[in-house]
PDB file of N, CA and C in Angstrom:
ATOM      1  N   UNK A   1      94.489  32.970-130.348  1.00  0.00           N
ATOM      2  CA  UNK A   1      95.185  32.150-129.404  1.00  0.00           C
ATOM      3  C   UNK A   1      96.597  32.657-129.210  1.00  0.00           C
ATOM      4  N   UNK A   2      96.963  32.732-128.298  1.00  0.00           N
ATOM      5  CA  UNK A   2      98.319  32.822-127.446  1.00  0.00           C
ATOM      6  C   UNK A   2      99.192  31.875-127.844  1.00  0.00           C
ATOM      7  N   UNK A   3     100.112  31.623-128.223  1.00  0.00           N
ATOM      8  CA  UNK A   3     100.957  30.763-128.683  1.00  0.00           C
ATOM      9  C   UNK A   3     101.592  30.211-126.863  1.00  0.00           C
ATOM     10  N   UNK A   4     102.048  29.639-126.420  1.00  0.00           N
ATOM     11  CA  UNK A   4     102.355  28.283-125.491  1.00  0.00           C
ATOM     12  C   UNK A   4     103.762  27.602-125.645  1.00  0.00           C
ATOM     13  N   UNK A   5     104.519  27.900-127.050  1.00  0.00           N
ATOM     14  CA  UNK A   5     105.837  27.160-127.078  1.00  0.00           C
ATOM     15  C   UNK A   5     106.848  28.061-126.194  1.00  0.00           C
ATOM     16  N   UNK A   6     107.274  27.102-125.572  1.00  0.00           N
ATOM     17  CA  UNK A   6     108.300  27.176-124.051  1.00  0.00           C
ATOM     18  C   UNK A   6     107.965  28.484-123.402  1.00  0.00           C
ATOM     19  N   UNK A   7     106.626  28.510-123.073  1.00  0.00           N
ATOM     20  CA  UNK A   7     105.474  28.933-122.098  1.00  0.00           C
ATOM     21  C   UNK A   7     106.141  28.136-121.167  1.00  0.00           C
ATOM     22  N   UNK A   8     106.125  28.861-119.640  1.00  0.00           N
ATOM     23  CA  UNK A   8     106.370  27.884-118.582  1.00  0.00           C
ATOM     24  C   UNK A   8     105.175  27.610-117.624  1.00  0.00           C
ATOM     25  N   UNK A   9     104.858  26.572-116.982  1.00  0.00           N
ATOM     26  CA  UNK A   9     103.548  25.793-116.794  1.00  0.00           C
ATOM     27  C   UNK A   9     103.120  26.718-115.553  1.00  0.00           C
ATOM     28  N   UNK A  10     102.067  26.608-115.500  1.00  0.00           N
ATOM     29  CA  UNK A  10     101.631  27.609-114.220  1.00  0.00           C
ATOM     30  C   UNK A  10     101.473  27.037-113.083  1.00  0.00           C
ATOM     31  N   UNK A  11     102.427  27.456-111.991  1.00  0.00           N
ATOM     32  CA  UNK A  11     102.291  26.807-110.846  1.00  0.00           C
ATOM     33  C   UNK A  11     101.323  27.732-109.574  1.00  0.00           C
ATOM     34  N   UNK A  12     100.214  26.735-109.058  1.00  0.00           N
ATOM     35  CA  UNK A  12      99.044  26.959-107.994  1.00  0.00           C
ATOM     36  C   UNK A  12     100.079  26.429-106.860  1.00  0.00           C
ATOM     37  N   UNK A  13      99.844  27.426-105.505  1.00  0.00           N
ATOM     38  CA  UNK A  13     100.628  27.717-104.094  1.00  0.00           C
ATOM     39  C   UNK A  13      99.115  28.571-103.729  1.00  0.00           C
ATOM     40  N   UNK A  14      99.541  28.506-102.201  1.00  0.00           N
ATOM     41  CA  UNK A  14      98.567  29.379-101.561  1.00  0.00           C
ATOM     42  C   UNK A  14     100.028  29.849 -99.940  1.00  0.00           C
ATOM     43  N   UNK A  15     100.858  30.692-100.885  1.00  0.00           N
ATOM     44  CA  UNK A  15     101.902  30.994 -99.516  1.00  0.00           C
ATOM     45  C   UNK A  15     101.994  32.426 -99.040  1.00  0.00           C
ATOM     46  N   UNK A  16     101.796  32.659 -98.069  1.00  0.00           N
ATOM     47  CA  UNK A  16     101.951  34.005 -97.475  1.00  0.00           C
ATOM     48  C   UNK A  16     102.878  34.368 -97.532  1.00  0.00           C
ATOM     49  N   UNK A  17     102.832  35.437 -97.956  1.00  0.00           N
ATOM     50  CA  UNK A  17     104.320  36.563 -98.025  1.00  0.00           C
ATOM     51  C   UNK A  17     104.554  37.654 -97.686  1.00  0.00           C
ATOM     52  N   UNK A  18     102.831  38.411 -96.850  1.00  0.00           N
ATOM     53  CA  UNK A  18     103.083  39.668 -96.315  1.00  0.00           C
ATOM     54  C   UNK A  18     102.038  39.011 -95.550  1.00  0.00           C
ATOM     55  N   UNK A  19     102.147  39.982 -93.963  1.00  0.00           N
ATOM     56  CA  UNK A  19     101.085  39.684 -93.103  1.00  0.00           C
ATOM     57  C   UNK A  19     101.388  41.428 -91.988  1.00  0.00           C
ATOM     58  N   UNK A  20     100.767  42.421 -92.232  1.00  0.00           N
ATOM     59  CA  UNK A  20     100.943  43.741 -91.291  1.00  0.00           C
ATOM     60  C   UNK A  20     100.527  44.277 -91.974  1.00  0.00           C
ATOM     61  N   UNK A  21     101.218  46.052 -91.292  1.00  0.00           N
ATOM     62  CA  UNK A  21     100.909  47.174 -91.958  1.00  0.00           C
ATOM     63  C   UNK A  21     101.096  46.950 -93.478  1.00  0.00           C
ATOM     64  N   UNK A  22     100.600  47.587 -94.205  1.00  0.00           N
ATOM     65  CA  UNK A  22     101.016  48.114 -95.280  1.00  0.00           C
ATOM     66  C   UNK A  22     101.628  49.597 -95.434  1.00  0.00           C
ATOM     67  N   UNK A  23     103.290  49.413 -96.240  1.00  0.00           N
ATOM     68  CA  UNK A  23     103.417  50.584 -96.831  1.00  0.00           C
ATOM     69  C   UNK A  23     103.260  51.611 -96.869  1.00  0.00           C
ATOM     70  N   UNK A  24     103.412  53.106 -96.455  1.00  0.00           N
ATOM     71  CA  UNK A  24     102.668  54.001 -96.873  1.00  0.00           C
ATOM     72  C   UNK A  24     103.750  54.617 -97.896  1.00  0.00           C
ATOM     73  N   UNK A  25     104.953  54.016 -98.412  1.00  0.00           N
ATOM     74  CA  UNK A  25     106.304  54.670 -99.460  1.00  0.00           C
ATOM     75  C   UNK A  25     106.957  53.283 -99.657  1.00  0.00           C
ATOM     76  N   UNK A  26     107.451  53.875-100.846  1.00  0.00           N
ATOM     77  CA  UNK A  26     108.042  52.156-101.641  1.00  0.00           C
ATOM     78  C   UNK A  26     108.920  51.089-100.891  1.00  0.00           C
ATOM     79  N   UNK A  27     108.315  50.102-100.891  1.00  0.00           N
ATOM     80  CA  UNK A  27     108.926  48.930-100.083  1.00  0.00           C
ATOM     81  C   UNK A  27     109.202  47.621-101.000  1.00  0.00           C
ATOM     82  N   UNK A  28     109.904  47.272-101.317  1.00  0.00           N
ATOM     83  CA  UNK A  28     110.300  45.973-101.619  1.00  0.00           C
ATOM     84  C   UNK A  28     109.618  45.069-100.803  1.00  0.00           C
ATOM     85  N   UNK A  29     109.325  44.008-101.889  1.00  0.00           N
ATOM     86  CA  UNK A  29     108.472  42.532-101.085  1.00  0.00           C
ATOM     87  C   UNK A  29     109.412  41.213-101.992  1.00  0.00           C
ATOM     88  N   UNK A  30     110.095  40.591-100.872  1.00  0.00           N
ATOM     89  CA  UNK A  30     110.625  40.114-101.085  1.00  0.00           C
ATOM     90  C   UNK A  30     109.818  38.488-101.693  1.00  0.00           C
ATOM     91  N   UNK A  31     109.839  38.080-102.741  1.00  0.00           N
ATOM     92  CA  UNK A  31     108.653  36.725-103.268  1.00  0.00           C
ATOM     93  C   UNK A  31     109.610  35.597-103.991  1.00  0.00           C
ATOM     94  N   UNK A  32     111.039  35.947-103.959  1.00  0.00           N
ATOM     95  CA  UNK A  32     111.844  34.748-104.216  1.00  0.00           C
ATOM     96  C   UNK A  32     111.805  33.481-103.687  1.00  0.00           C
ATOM     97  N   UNK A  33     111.619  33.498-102.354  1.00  0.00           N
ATOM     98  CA  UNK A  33     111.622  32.263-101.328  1.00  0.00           C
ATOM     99  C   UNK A  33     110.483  30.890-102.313  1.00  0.00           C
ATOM    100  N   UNK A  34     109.291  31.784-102.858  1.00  0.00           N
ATOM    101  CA  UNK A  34     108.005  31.275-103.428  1.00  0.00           C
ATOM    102  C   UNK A  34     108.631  30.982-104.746  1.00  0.00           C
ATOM    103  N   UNK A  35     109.196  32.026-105.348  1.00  0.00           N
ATOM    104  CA  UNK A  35     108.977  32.243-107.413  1.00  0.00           C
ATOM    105  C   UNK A  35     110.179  31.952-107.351  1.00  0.00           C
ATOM    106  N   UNK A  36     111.339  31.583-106.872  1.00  0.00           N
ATOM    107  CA  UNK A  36     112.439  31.933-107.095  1.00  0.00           C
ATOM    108  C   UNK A  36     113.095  33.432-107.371  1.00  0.00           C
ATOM    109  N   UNK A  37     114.472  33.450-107.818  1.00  0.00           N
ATOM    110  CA  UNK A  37     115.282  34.499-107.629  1.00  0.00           C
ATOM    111  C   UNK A  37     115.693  34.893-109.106  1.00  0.00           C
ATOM    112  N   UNK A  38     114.001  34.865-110.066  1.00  0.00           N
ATOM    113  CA  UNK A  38     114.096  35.224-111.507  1.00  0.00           C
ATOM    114  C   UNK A  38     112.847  35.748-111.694  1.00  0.00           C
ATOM    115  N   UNK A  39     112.441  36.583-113.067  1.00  0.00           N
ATOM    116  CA  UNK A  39     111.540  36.989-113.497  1.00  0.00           C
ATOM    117  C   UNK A  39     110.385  36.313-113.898  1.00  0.00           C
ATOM    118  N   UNK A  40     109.524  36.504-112.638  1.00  0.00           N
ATOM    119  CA  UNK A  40     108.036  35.675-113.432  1.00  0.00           C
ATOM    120  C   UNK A  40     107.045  36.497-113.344  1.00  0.00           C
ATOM    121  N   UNK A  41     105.794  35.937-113.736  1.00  0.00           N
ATOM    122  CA  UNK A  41     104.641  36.871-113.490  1.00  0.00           C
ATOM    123  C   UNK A  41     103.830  36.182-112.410  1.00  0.00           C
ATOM    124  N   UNK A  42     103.701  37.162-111.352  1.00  0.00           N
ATOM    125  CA  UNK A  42     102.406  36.613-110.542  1.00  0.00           C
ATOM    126  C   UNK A  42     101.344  36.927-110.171  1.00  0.00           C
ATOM    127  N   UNK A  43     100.229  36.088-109.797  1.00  0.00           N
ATOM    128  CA  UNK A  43      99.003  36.370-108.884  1.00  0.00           C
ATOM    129  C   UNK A  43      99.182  36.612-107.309  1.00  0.00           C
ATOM    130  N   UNK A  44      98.815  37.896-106.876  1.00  0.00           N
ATOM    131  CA  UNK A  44      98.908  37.698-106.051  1.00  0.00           C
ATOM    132  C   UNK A  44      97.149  37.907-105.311  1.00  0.00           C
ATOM    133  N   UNK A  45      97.148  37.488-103.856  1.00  0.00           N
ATOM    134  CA  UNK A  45      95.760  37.516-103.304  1.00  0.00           C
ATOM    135  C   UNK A  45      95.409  38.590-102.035  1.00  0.00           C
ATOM    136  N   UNK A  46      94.847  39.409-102.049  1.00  0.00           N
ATOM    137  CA  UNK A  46      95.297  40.163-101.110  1.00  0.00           C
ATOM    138  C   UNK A  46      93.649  40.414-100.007  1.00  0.00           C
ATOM    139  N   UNK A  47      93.818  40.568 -98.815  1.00  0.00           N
ATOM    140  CA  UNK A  47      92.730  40.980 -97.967  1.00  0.00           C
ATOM    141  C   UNK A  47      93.818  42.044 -97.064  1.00  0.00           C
ATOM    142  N   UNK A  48      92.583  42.992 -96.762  1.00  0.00           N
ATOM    143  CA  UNK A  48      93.213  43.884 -96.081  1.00  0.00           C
ATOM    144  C   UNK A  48      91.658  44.591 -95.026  1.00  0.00           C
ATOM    145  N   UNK A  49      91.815  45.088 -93.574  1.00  0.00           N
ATOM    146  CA  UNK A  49      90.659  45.602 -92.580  1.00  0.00           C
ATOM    147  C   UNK A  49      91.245  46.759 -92.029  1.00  0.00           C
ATOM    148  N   UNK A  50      90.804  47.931 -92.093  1.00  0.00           N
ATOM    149  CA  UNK A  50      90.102  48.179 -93.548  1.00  0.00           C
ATOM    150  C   UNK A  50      90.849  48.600 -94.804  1.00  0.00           C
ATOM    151  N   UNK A  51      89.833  48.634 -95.740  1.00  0.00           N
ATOM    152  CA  UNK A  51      90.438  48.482 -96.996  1.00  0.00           C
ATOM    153  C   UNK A  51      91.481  49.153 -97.339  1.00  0.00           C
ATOM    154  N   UNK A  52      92.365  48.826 -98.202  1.00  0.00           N
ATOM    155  CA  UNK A  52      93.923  49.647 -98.791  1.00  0.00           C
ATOM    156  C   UNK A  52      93.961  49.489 -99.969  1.00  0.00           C
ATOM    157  N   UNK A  53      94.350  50.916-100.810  1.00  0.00           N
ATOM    158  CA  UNK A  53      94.522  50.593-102.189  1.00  0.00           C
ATOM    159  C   UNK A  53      96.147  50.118-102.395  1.00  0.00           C
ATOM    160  N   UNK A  54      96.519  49.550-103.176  1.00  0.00           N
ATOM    161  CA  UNK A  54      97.706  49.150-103.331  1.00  0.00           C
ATOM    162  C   UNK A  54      98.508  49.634-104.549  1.00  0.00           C
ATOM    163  N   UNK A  55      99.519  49.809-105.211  1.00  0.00           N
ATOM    164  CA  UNK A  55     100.130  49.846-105.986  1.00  0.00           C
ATOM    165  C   UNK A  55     101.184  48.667-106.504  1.00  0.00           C
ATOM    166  N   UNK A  56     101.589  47.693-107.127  1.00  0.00           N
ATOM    167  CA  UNK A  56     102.419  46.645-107.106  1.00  0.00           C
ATOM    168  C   UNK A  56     103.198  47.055-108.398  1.00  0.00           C
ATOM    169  N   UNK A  57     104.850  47.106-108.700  1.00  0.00           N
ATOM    170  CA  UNK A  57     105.898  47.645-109.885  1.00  0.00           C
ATOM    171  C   UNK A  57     106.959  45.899-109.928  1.00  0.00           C
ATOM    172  N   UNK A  58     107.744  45.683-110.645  1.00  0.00           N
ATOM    173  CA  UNK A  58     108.572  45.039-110.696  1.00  0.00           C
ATOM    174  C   UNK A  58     109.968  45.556-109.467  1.00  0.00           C
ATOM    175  N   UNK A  59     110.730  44.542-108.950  1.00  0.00           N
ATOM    176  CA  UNK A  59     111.437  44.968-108.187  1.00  0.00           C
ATOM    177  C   UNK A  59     112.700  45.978-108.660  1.00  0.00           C
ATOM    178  N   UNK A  60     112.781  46.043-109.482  1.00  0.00           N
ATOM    179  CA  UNK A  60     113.652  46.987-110.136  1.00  0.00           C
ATOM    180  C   UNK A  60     113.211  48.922-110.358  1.00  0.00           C
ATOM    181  N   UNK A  61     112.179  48.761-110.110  1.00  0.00           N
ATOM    182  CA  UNK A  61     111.454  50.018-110.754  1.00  0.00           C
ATOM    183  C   UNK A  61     110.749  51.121-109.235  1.00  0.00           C
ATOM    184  N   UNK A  62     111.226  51.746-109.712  1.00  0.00           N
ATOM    185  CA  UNK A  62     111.090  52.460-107.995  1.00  0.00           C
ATOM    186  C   UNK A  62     110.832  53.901-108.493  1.00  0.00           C
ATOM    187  N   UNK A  63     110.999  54.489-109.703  1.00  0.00           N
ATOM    188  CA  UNK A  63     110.715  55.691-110.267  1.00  0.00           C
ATOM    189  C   UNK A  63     108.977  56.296-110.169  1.00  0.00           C
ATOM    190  N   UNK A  64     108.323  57.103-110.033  1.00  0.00           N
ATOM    191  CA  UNK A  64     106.965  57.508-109.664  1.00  0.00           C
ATOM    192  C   UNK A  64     106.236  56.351-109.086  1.00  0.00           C
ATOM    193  N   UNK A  65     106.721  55.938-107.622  1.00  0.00           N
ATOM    194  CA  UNK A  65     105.550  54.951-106.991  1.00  0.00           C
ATOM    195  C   UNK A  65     105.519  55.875-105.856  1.00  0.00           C
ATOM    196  N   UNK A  66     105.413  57.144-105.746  1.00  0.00           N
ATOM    197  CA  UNK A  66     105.090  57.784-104.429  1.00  0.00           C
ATOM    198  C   UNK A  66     103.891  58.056-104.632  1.00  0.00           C
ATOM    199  N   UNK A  67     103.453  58.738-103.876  1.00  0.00           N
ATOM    200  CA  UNK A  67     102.073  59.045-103.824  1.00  0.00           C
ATOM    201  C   UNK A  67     100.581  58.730-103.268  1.00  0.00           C
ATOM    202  N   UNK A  68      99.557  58.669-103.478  1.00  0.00           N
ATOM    203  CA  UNK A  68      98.458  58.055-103.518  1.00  0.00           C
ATOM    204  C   UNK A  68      98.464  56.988-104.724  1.00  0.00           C
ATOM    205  N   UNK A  69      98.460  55.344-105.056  1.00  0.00           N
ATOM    206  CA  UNK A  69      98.280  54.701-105.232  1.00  0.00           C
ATOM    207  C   UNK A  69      96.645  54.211-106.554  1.00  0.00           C
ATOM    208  N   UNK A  70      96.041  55.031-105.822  1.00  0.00           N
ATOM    209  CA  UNK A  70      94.731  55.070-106.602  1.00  0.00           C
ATOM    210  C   UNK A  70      94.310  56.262-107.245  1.00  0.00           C
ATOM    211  N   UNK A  71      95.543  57.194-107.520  1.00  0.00           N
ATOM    212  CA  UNK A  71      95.629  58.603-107.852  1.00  0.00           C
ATOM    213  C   UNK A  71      95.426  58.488-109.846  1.00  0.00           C
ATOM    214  N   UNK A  72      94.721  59.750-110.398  1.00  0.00           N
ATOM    215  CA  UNK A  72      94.326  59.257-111.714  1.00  0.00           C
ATOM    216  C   UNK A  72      95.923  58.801-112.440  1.00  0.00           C
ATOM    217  N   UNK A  73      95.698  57.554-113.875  1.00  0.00           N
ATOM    218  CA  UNK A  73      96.721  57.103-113.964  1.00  0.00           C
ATOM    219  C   UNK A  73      97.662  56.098-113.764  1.00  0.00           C
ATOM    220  N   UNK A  74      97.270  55.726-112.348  1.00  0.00           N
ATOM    221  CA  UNK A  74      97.593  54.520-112.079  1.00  0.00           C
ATOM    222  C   UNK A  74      97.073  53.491-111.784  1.00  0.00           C
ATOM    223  N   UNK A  75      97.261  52.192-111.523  1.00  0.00           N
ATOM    224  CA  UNK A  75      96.548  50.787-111.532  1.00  0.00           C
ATOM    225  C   UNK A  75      96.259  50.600-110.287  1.00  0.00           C
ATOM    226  N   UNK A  76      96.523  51.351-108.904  1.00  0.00           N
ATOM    227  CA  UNK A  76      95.899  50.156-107.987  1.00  0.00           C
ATOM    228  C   UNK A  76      95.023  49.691-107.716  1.00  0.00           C
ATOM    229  N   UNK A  77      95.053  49.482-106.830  1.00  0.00           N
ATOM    230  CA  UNK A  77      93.519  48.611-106.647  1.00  0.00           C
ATOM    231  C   UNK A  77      93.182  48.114-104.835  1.00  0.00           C
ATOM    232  N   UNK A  78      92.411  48.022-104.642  1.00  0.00           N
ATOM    233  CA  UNK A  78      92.254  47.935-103.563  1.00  0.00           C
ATOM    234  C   UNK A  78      92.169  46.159-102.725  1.00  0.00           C
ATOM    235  N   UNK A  79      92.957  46.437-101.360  1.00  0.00           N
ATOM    236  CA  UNK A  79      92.640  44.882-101.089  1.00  0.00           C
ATOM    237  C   UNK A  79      91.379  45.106 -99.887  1.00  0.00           C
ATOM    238  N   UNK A  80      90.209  44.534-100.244  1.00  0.00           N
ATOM    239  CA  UNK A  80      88.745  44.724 -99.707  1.00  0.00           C
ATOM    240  C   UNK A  80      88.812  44.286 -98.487  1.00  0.00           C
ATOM    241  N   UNK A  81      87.896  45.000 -97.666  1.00  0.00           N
ATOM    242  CA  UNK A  81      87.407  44.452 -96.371  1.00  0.00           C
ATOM    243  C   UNK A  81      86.416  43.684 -96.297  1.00  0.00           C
ATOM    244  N   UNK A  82      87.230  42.353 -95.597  1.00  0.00           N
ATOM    245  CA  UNK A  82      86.005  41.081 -95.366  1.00  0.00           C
ATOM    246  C   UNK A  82      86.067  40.086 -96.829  1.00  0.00           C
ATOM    247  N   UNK A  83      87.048  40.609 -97.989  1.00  0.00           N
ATOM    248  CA  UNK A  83      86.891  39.714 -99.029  1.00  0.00           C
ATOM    249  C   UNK A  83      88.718  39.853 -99.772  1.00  0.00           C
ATOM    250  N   UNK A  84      88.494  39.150-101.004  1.00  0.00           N
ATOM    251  CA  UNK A  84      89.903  38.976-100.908  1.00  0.00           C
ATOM    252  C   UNK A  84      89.840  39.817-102.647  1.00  0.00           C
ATOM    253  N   UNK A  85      90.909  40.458-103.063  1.00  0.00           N
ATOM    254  CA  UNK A  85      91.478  41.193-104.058  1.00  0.00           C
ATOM    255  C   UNK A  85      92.665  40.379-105.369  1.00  0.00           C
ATOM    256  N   UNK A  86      92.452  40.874-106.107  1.00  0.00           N
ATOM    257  CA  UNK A  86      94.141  39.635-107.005  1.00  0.00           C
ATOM    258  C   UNK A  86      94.763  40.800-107.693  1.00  0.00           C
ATOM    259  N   UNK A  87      96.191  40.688-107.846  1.00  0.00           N
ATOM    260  CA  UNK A  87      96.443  41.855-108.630  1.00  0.00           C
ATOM    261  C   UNK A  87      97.430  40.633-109.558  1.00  0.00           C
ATOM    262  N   UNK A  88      98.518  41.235-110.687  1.00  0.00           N
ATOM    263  CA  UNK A  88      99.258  40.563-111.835  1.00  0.00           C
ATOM    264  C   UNK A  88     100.135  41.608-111.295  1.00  0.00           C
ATOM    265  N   UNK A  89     101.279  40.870-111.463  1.00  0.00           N
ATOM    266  CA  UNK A  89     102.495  41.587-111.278  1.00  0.00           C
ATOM    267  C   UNK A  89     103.908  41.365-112.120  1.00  0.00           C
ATOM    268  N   UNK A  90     104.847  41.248-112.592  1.00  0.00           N
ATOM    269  CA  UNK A  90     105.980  40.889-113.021  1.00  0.00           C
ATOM    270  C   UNK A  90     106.945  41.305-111.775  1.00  0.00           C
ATOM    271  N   UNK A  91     107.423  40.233-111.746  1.00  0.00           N
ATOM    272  CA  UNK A  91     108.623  40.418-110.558  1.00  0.00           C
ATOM    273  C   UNK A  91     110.265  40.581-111.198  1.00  0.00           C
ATOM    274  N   UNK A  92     111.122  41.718-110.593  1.00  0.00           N
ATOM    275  CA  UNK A  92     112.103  41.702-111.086  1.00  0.00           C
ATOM    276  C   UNK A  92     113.321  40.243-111.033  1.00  0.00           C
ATOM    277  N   UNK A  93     114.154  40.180-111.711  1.00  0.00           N
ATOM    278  CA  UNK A  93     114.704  38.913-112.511  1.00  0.00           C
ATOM    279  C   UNK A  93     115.350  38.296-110.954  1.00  0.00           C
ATOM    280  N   UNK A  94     115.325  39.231-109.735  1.00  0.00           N
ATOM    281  CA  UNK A  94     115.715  38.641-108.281  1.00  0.00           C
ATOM    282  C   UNK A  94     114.408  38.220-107.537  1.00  0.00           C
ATOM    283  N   UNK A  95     113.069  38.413-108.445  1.00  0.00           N
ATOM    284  CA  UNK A  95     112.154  37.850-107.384  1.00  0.00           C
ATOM    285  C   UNK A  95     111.546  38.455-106.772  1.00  0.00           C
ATOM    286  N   UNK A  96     111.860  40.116-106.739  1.00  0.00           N
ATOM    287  CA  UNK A  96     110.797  41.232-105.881  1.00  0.00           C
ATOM    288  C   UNK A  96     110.198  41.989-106.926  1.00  0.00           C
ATOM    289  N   UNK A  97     108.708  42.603-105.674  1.00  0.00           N
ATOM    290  CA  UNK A  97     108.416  43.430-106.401  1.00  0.00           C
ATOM    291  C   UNK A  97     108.239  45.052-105.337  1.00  0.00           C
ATOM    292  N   UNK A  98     107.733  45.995-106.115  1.00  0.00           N
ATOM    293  CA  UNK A  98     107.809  47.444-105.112  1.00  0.00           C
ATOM    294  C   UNK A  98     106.391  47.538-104.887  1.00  0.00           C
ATOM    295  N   UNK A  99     106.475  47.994-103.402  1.00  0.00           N
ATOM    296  CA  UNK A  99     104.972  48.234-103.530  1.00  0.00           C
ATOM    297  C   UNK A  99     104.344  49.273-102.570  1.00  0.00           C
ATOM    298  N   UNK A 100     103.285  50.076-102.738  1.00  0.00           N
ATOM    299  CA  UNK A 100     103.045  50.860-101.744  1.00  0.00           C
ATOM    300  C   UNK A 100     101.922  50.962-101.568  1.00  0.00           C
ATOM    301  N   UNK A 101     100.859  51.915-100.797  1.00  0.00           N
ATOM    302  CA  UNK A 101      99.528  51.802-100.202  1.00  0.00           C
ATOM    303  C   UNK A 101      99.399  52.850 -99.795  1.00  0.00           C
ATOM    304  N   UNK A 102      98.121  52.967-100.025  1.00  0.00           N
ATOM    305  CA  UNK A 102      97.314  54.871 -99.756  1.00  0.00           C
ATOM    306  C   UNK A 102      97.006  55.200 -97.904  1.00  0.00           C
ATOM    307  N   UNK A 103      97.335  53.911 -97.494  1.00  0.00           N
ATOM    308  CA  UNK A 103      97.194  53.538 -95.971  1.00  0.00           C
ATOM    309  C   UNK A 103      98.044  52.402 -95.160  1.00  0.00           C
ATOM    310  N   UNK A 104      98.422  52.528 -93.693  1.00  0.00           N
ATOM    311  CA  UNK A 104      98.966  51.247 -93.201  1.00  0.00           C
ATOM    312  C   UNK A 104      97.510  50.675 -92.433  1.00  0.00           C
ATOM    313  N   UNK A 105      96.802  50.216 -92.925  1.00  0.00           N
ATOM    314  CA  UNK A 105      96.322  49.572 -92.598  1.00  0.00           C
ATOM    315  C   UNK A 105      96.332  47.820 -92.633  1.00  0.00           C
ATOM    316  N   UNK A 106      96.107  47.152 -91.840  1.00  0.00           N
ATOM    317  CA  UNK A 106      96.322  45.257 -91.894  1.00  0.00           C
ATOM    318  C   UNK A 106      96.231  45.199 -92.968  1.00  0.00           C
ATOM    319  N   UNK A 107      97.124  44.035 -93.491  1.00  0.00           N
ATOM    320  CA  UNK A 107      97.150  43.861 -95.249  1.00  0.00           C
ATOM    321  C   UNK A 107      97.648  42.143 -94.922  1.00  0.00           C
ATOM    322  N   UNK A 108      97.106  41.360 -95.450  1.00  0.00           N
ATOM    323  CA  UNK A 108      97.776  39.893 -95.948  1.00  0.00           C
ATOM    324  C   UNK A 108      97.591  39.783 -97.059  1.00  0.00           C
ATOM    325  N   UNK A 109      98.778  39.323 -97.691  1.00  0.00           N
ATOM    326  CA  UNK A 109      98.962  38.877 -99.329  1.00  0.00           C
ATOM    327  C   UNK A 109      99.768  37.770 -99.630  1.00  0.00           C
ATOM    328  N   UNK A 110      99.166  36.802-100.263  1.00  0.00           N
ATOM    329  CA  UNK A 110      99.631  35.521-100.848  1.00  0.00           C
ATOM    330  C   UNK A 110      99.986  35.770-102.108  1.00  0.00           C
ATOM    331  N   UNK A 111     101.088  34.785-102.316  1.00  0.00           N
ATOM    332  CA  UNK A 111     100.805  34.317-103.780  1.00  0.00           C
ATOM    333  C   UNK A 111      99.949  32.879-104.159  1.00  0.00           C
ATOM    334  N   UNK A 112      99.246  33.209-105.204  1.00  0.00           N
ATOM    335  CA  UNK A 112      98.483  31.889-105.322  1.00  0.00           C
ATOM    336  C   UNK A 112      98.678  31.240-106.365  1.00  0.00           C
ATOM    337  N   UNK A 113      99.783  31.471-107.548  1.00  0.00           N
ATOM    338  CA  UNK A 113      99.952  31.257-108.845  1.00  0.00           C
ATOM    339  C   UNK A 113     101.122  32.231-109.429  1.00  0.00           C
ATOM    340  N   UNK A 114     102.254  31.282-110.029  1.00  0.00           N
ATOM    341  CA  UNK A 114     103.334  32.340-110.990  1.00  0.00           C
ATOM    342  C   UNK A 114     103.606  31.469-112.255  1.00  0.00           C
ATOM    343  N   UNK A 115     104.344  31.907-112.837  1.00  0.00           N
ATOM    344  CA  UNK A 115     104.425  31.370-114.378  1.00  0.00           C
ATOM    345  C   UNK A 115     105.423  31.701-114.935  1.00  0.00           C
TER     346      UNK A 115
END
């Protein structure tokens, strides 16, 4: 078991925070408005037509996010066509995170949960 003392409670939202292209080089996503303008961890939900792999870093961290995204080594992951994707993220202590994509293709991403 995970210990829980001054654990902060997990809050469920379903708010949009990206709706376009995606990325093809590091972009800040701004998720303060939602998490506030401090360090949390979030869920985010992602659909994308057609599919995009994604990459998601803390907003502070901008060092090796070029590239291909789904290149060996790294975590992304793809947001599916016709269905929806979740990734975990830590957001830097202002609330963003960096993010980029192997394509601009349509991308919407919520958050649905931070902590």
């Amino acid at each position: 078991l995970i210990s829980q003392k001054n654990a902060s409670p997990v809050t469920f939202v379903s708010t949009q925070v990206f709706n376009g292209a995606a990325p093809t080089s590091s972009t800040s996503l701004d998720l303060s408005a939602t998490v506030g303008a401090q360090s949390r961890m979030v869920m985010l939900e992602e659909s994308a037509n057609p599919a995009v792999y994604a990459l998601f870093v803390p907003g502070n961290i901008t060092a090796n996010i070029t590239g291909t995204p789904h290149s060996a080594g790294r975590l992304g992951h793809a947001g599916s066509s016709g269905g929806n994707t979740y990734a975990l993220v830590k957001t830097h202590t202002d609330g963003t995170v960096n993010w980029i994509a192997d394509s601009g293709g349509t991308m919407t991403i919520k958050v649905v949960a931070y902590w």
